[in-house]
C-alpha atoms as a PDB file:
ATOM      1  CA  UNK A   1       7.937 295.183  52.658  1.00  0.00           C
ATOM      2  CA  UNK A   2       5.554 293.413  54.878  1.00  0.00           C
ATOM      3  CA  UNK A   3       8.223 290.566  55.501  1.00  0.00           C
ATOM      4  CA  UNK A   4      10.458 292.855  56.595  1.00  0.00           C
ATOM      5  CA  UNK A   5       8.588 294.709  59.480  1.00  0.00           C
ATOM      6  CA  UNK A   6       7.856 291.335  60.574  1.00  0.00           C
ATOM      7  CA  UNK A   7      11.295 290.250  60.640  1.00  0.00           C
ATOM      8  CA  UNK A   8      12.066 293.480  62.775  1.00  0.00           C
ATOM      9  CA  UNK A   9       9.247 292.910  65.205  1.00  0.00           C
ATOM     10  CA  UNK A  10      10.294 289.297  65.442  1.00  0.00           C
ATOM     11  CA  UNK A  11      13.342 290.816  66.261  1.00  0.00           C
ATOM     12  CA  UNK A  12      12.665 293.515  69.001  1.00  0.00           C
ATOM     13  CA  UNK A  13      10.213 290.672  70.687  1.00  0.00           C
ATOM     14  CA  UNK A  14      13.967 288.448  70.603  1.00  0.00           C
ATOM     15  CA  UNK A  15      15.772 291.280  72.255  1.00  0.00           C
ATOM     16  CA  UNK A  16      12.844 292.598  75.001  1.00  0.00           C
ATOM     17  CA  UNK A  17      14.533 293.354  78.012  1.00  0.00           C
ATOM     18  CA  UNK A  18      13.542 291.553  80.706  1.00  0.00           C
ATOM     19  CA  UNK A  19      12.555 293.113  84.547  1.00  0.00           C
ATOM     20  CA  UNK A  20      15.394 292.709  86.997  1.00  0.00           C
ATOM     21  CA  UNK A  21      13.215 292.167  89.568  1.00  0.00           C
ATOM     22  CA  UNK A  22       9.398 290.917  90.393  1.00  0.00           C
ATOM     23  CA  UNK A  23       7.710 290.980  93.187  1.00  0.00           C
ATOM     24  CA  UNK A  24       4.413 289.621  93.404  1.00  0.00           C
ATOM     25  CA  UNK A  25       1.932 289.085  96.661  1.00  0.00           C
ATOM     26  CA  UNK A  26      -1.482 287.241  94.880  1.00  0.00           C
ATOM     27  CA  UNK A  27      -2.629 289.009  92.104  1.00  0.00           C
ATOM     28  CA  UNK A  28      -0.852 292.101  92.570  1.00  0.00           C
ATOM     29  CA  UNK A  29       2.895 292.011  90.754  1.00  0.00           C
ATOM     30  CA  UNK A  30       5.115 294.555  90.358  1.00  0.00           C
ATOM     31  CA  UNK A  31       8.195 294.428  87.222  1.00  0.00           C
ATOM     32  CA  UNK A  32      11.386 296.382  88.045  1.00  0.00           C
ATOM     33  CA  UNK A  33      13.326 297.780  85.168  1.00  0.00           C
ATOM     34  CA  UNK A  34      16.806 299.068  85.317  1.00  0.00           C
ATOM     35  CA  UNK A  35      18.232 301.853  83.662  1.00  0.00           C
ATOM     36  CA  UNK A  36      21.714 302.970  83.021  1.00  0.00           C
ATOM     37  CA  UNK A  37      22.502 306.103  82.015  1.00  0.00           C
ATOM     38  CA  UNK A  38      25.275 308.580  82.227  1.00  0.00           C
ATOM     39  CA  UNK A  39      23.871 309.908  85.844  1.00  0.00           C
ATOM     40  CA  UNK A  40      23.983 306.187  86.941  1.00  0.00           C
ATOM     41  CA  UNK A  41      21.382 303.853  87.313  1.00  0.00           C
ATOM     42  CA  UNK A  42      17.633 303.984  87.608  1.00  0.00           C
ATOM     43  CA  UNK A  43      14.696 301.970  88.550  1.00  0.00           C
ATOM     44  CA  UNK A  44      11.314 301.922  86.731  1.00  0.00           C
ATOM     45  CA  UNK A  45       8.524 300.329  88.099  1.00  0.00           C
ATOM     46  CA  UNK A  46       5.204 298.393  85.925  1.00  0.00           C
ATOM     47  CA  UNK A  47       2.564 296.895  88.272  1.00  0.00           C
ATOM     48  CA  UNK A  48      -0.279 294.703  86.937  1.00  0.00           C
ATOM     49  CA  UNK A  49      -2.755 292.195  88.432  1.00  0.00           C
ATOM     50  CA  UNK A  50      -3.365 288.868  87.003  1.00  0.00           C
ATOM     51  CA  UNK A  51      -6.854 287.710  85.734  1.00  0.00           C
ATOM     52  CA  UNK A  52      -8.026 284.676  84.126  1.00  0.00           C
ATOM     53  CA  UNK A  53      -9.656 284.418  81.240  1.00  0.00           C
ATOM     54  CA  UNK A  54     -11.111 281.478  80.052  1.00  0.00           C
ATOM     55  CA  UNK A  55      -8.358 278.720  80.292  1.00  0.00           C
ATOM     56  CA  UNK A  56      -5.286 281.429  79.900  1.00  0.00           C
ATOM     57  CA  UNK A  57      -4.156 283.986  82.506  1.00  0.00           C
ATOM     58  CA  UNK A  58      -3.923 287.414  81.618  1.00  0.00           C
ATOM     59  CA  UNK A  59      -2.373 291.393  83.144  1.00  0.00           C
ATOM     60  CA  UNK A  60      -4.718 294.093  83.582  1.00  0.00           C
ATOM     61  CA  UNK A  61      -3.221 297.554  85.161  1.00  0.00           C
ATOM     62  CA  UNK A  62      -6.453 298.152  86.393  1.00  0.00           C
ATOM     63  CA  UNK A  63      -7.187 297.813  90.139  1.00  0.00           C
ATOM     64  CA  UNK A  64      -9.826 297.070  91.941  1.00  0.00           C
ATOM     65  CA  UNK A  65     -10.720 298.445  95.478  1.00  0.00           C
ATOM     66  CA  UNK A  66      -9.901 294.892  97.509  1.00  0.00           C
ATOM     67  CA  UNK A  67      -6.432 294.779  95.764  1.00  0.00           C
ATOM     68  CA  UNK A  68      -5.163 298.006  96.479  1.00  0.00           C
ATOM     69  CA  UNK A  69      -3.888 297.058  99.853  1.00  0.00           C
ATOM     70  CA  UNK A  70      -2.007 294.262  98.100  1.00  0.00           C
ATOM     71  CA  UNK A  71      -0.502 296.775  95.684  1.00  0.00           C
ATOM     72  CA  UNK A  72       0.571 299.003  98.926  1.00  0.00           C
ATOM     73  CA  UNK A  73       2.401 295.831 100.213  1.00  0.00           C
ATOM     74  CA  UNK A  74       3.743 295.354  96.650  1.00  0.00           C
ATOM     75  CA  UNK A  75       5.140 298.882  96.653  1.00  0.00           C
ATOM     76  CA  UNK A  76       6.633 298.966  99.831  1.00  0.00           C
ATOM     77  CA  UNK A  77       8.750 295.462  99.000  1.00  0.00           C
ATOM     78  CA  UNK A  78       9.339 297.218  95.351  1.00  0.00           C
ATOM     79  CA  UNK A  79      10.741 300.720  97.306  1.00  0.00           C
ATOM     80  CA  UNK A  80      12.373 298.715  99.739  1.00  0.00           C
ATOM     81  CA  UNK A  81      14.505 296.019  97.218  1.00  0.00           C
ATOM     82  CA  UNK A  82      15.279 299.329  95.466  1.00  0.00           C
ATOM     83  CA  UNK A  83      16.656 301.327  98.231  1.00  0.00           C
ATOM     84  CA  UNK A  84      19.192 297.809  98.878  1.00  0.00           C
ATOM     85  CA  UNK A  85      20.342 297.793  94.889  1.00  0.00           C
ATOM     86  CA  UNK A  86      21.400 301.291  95.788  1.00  0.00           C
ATOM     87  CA  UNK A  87      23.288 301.160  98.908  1.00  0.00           C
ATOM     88  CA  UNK A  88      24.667 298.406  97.419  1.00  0.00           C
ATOM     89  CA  UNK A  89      25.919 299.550  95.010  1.00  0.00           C
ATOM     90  CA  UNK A  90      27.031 302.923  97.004  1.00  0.00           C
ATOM     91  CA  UNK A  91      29.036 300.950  99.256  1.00  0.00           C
ATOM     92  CA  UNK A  92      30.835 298.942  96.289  1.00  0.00           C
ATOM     93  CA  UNK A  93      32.040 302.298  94.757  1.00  0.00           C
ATOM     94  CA  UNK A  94      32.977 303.561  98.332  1.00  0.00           C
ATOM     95  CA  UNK A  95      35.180 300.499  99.383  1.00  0.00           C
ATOM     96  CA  UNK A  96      36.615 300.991  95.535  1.00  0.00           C
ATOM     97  CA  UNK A  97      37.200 304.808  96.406  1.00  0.00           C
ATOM     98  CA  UNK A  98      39.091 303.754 100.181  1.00  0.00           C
ATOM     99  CA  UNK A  99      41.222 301.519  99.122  1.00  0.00           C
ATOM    100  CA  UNK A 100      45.055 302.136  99.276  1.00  0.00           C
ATOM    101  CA  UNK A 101      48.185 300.219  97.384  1.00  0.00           C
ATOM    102  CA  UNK A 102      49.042 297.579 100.360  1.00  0.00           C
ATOM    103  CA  UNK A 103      45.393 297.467 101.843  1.00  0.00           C
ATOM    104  CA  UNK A 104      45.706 294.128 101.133  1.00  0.00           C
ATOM    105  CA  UNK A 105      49.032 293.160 103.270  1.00  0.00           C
ATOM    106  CA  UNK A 106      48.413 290.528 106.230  1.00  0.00           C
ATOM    107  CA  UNK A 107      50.007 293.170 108.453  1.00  0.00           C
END
């Protein structure tokens, strides 16, 4: 029994989505996540600050007073890469809704 949760955490660790997106001034870093659903997608947003510990580095998602205006700065290039995935993606489905048979002709 004990093989086999291991076996299924090996295999969820395997299959971890990974952030689209990170965006990271210093310390401060922020993860983006995507998420589809049936409304469309969505954005999720993780933000940590690195620490090291002994000889390895480590996340906390505690913050400190000196970091928080890095985490502003973090937020605002987090809300900003956001807002350019969507009106991206807007005007991809709007140029797909405008276009006509023969749009394409050289005339």
């Amino acid at each position: 029994m004990a093989t086999a949760t291991k076996s299924k955490s090996r295999e969820k660790q395997q299959t971890k989505k990974r952030p689209v997106e990170e965006i990271r001034i210093g310390r401060v870093r922020a993860a983006i996540w995507e998420n589809e659903t049936e409304n469309g997608t969505f954005y999720n947003v993780t933000l940590s600050r690195l620490y090291k510990d002994g000889n390895g580095w480590k996340d906390s998602s505690s913050f400190g007073r000196d970091d928080l205006p890095l985490v502003a700065k973090v937020c605002d290039q987090v809300h900003t890469w956001i807002f350019e995935q969507s009106a991206e993606k807007s005007e991809g489905n709007r140029q797909a809704e405008d276009r006509q048979p023969g749009d394409d002709a050289p005339y």
